[in-house]
PDB file of N, CA and C in Angstrom:
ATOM      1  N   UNK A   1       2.702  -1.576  15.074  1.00  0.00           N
ATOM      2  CA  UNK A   1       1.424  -2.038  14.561  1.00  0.00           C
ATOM      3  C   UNK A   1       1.022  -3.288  15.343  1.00  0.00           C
ATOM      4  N   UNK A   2      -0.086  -3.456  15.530  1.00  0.00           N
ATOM      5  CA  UNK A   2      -0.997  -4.515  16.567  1.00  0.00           C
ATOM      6  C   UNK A   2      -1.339  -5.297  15.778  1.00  0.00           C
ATOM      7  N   UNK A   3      -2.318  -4.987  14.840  1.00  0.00           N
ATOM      8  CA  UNK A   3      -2.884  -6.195  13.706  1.00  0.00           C
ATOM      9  C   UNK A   3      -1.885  -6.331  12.487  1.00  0.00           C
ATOM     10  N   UNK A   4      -1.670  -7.873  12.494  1.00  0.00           N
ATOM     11  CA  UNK A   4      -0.660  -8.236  11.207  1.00  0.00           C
ATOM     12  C   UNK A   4      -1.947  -7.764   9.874  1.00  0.00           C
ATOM     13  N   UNK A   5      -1.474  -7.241   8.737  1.00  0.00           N
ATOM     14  CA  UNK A   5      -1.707  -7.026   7.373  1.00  0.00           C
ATOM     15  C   UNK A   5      -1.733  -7.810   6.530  1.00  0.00           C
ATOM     16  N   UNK A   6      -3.247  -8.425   6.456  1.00  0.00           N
ATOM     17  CA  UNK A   6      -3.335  -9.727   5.295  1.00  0.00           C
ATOM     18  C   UNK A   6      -3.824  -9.166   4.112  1.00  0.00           C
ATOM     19  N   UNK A   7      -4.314  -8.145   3.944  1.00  0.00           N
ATOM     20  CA  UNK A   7      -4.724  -7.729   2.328  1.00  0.00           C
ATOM     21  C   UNK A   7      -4.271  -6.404   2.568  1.00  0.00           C
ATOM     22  N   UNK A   8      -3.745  -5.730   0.765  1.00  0.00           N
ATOM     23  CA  UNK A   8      -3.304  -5.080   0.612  1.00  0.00           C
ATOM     24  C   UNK A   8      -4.123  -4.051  -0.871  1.00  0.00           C
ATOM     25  N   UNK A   9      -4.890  -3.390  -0.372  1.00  0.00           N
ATOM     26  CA  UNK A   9      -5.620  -2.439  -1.930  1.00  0.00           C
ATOM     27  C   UNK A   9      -4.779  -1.606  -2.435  1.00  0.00           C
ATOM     28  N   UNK A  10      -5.001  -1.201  -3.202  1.00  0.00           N
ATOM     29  CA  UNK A  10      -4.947   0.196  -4.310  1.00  0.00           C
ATOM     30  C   UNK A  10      -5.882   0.759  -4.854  1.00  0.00           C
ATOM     31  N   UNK A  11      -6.297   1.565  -4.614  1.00  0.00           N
ATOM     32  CA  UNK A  11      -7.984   2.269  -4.972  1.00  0.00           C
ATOM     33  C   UNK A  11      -7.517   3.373  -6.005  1.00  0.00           C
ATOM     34  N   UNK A  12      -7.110   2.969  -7.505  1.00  0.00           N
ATOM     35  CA  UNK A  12      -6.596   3.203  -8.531  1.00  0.00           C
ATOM     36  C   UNK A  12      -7.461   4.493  -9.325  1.00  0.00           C
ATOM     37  N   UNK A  13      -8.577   4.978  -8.742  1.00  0.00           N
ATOM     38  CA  UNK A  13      -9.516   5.949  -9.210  1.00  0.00           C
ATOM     39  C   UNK A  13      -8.593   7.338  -8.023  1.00  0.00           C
ATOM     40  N   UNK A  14      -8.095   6.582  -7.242  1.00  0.00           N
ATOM     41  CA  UNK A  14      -7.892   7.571  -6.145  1.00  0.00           C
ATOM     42  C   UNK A  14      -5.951   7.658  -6.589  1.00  0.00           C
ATOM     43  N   UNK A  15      -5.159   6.718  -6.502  1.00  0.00           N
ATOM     44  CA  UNK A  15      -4.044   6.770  -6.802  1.00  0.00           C
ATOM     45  C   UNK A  15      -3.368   7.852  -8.344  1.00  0.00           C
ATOM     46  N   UNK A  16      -2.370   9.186  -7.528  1.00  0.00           N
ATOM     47  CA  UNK A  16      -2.342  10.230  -8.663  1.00  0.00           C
ATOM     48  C   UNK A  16      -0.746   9.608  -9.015  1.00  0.00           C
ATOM     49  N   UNK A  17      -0.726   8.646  -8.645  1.00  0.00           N
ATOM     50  CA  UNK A  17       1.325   8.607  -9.316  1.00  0.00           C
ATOM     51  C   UNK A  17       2.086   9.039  -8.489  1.00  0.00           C
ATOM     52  N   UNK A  18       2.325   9.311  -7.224  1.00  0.00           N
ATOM     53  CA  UNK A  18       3.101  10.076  -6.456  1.00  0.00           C
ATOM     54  C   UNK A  18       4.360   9.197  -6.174  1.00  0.00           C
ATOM     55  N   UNK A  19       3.892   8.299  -6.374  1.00  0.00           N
ATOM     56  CA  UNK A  19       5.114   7.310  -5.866  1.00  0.00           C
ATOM     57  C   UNK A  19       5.473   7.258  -4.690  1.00  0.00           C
ATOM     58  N   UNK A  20       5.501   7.491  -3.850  1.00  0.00           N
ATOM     59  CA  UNK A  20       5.782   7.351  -2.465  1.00  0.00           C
ATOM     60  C   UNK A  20       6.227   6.240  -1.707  1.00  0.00           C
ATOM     61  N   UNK A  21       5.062   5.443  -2.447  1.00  0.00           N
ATOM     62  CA  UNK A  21       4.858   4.136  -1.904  1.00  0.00           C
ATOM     63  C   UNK A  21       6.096   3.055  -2.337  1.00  0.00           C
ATOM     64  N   UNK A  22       6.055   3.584  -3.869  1.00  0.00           N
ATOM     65  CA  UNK A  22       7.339   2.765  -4.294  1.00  0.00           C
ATOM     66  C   UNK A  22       8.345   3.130  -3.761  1.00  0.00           C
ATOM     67  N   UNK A  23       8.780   4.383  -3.551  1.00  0.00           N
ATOM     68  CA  UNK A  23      10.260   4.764  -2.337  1.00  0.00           C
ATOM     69  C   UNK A  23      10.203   4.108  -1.529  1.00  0.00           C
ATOM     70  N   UNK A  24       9.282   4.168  -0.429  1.00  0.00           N
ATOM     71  CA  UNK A  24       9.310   3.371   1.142  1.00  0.00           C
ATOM     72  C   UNK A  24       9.625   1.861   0.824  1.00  0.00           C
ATOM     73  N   UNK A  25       8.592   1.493  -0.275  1.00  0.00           N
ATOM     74  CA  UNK A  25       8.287   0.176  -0.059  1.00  0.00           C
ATOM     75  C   UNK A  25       8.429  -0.352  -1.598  1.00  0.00           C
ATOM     76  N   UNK A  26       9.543  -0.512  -2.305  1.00  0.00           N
ATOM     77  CA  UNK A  26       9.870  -0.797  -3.627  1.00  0.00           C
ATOM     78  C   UNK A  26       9.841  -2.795  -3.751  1.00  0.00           C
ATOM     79  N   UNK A  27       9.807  -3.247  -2.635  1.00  0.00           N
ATOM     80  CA  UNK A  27       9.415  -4.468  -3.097  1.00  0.00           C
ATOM     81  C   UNK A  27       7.783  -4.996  -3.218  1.00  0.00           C
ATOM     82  N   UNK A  28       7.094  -3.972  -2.640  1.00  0.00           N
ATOM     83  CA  UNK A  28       5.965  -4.438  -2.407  1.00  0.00           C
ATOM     84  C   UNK A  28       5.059  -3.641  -4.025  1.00  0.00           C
ATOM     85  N   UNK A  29       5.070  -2.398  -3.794  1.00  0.00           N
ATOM     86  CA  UNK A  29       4.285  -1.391  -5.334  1.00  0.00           C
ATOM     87  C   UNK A  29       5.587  -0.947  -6.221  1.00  0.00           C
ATOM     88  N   UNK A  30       4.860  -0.795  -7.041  1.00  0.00           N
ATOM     89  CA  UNK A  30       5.237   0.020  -8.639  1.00  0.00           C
ATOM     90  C   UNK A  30       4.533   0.137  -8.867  1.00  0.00           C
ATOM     91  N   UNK A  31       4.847   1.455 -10.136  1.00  0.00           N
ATOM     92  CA  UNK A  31       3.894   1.978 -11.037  1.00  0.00           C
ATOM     93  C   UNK A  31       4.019   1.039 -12.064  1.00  0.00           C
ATOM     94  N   UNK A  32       2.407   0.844 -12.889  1.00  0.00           N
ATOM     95  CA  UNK A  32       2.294  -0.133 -14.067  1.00  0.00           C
ATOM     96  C   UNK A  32       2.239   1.197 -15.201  1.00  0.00           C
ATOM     97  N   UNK A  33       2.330   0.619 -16.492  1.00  0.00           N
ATOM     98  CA  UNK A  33       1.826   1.770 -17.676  1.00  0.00           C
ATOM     99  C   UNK A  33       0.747   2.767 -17.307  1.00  0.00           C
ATOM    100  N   UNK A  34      -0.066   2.981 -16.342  1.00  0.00           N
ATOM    101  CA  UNK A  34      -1.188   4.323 -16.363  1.00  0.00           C
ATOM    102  C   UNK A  34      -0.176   5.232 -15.643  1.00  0.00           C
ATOM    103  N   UNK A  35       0.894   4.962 -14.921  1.00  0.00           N
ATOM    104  CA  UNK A  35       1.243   5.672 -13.996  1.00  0.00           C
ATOM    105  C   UNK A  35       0.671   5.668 -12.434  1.00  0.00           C
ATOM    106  N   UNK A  36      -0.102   4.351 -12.193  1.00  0.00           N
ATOM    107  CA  UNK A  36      -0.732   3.901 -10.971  1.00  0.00           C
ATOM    108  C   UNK A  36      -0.060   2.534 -10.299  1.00  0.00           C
ATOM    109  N   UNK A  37      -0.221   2.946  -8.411  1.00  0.00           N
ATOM    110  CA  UNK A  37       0.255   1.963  -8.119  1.00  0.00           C
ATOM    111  C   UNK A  37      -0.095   0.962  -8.159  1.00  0.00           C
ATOM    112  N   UNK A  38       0.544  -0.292  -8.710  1.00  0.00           N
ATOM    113  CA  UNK A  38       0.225  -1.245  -8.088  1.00  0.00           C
ATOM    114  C   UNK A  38       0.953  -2.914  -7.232  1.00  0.00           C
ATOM    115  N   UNK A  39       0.496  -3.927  -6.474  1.00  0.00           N
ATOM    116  CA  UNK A  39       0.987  -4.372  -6.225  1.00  0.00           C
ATOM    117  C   UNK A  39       1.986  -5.406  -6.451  1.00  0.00           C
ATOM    118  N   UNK A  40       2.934  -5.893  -6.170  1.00  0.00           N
ATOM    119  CA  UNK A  40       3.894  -6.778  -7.168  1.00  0.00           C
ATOM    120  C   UNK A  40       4.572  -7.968  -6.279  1.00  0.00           C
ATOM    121  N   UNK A  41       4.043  -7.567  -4.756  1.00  0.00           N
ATOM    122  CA  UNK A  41       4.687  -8.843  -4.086  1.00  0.00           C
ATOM    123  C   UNK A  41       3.832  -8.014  -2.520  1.00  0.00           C
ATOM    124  N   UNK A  42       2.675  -8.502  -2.208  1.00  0.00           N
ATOM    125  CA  UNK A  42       2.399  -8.172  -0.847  1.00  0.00           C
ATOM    126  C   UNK A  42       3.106  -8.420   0.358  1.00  0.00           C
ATOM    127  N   UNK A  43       3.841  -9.314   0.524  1.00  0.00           N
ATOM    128  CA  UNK A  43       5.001  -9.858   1.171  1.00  0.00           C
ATOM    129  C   UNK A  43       6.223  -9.409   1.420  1.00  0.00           C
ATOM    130  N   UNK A  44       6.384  -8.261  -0.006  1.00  0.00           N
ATOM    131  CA  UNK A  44       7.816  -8.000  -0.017  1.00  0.00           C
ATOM    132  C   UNK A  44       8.631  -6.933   0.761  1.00  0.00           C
ATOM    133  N   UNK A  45       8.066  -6.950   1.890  1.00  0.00           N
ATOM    134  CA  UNK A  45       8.122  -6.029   3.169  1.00  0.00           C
ATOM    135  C   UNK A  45       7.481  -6.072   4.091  1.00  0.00           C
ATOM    136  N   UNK A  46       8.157  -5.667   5.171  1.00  0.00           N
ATOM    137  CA  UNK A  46       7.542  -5.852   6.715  1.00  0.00           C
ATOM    138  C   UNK A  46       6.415  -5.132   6.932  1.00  0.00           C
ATOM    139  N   UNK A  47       5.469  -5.395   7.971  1.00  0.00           N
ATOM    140  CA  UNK A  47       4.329  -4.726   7.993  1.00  0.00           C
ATOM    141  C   UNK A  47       4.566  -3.570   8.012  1.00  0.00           C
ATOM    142  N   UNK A  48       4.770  -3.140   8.595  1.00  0.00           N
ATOM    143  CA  UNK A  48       5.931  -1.686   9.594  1.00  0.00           C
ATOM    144  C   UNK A  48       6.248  -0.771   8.213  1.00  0.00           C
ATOM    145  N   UNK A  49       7.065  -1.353   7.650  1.00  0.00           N
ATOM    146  CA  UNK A  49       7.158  -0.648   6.052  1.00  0.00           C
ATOM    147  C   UNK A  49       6.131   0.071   5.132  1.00  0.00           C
ATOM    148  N   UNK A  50       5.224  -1.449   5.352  1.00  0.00           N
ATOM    149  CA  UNK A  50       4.030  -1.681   4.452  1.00  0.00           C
ATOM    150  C   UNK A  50       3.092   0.083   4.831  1.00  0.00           C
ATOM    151  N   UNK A  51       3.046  -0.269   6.217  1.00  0.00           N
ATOM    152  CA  UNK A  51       2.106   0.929   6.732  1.00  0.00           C
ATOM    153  C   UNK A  51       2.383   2.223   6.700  1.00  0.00           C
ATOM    154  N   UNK A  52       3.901   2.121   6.807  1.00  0.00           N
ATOM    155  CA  UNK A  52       4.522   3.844   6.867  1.00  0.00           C
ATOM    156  C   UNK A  52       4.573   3.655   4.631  1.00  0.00           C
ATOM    157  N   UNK A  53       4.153   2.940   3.752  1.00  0.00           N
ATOM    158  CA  UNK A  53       4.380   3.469   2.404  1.00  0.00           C
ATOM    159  C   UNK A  53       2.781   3.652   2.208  1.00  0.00           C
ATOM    160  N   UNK A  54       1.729   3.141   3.224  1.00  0.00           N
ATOM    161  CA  UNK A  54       0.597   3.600   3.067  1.00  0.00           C
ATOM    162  C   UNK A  54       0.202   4.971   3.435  1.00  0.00           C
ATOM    163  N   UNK A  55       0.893   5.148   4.510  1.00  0.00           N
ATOM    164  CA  UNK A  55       0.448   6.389   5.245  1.00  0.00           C
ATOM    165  C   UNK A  55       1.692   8.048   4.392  1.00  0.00           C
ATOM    166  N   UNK A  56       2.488   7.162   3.477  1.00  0.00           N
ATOM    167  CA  UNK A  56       2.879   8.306   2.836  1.00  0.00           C
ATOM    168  C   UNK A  56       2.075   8.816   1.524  1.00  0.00           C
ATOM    169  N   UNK A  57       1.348   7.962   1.265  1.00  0.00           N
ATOM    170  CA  UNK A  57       0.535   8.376   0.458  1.00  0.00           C
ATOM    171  C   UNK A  57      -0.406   9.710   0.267  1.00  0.00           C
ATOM    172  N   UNK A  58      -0.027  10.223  -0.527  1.00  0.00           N
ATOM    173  CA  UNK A  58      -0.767  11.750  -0.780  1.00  0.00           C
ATOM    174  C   UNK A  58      -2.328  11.620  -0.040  1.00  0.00           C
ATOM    175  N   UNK A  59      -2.708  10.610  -1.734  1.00  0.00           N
ATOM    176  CA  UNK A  59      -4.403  10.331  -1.624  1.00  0.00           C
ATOM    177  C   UNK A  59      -4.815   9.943  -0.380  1.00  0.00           C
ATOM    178  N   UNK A  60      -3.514   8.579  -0.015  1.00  0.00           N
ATOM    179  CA  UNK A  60      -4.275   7.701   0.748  1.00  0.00           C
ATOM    180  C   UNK A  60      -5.324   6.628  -0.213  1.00  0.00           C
ATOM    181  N   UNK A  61      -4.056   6.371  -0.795  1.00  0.00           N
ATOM    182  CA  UNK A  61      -5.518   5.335  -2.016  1.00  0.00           C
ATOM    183  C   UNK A  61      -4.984   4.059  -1.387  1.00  0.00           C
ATOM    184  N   UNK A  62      -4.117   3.793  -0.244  1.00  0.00           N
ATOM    185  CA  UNK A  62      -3.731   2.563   0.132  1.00  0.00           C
ATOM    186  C   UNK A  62      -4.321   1.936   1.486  1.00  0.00           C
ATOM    187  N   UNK A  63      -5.490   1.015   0.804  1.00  0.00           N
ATOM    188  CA  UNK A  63      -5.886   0.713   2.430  1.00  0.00           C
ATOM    189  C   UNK A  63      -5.520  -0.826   2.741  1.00  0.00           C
ATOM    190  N   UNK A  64      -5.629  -0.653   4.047  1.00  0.00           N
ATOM    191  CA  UNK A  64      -4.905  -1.995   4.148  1.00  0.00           C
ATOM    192  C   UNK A  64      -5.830  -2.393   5.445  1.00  0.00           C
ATOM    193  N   UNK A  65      -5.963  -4.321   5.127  1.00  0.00           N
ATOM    194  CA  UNK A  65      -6.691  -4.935   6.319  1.00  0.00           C
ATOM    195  C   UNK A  65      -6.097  -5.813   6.874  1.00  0.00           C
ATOM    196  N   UNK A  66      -7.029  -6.376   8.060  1.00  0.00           N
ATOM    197  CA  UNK A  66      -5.984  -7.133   8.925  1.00  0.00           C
ATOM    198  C   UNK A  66      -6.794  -8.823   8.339  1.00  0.00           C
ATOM    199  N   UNK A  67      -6.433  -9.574   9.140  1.00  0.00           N
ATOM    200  CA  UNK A  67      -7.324 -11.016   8.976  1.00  0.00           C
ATOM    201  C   UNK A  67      -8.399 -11.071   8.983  1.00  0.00           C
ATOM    202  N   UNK A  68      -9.422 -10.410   9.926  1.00  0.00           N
ATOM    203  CA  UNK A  68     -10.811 -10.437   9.932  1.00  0.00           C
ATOM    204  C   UNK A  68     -11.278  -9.849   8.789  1.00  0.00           C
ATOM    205  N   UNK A  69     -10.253  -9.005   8.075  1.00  0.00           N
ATOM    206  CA  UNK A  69     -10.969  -8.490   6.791  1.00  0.00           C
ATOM    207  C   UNK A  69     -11.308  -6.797   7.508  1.00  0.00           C
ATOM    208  N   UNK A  70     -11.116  -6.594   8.823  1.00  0.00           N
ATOM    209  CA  UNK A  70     -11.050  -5.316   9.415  1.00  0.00           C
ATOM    210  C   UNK A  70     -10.158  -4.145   8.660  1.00  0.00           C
ATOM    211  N   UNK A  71     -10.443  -3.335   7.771  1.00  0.00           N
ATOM    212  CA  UNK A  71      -9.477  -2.168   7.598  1.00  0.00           C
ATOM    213  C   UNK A  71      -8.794  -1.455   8.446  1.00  0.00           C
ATOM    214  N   UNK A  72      -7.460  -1.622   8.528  1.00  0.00           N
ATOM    215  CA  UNK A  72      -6.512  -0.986   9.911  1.00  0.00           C
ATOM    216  C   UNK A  72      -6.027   0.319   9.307  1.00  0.00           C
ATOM    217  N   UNK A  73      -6.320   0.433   8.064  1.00  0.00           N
ATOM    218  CA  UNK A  73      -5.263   2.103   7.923  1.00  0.00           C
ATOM    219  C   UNK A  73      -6.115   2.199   6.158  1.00  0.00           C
ATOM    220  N   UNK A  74      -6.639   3.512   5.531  1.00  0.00           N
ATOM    221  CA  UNK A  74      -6.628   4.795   6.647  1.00  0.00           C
ATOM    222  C   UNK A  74      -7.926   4.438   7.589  1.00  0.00           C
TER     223      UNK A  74
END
């Protein structure tokens, strides 16, 4: 990855529970009580991580930007 990852979404209309994200990347998401992801430490993993628990995402309800506020993935 080229651009470091300063914000981290969950587009929770789009997120079905798959969990994925929490496998790859269990310091960063969990599921809260709806059964949706969400975040719990943006930090708590390397970018590299961060991007491969976005890109396992079914929906793709995980988008992620860089500093400029540019969306790098999906």
């Amino acid at each position: 990855m080229t651009k470091k990852i300063a914000k981290i979404v969950v587009d929770r209309d789009l997120c079905i529970g798959a969990a994925p994200c929490v496998t790859v990347a269990p310091g960063v998401f969990q599921l809260d009580e709806e059964n949706k992801a969400i975040i719990v430490d943006a930090k708590g993993a390397d970018d590299d991580t961060i991007l491969l628990a976005a890109e396992s995402c079914p929906v793709q309800a995980i988008l992620l930007y860089d500093e400029d506020g540019e969306q790098i993935y999906p």
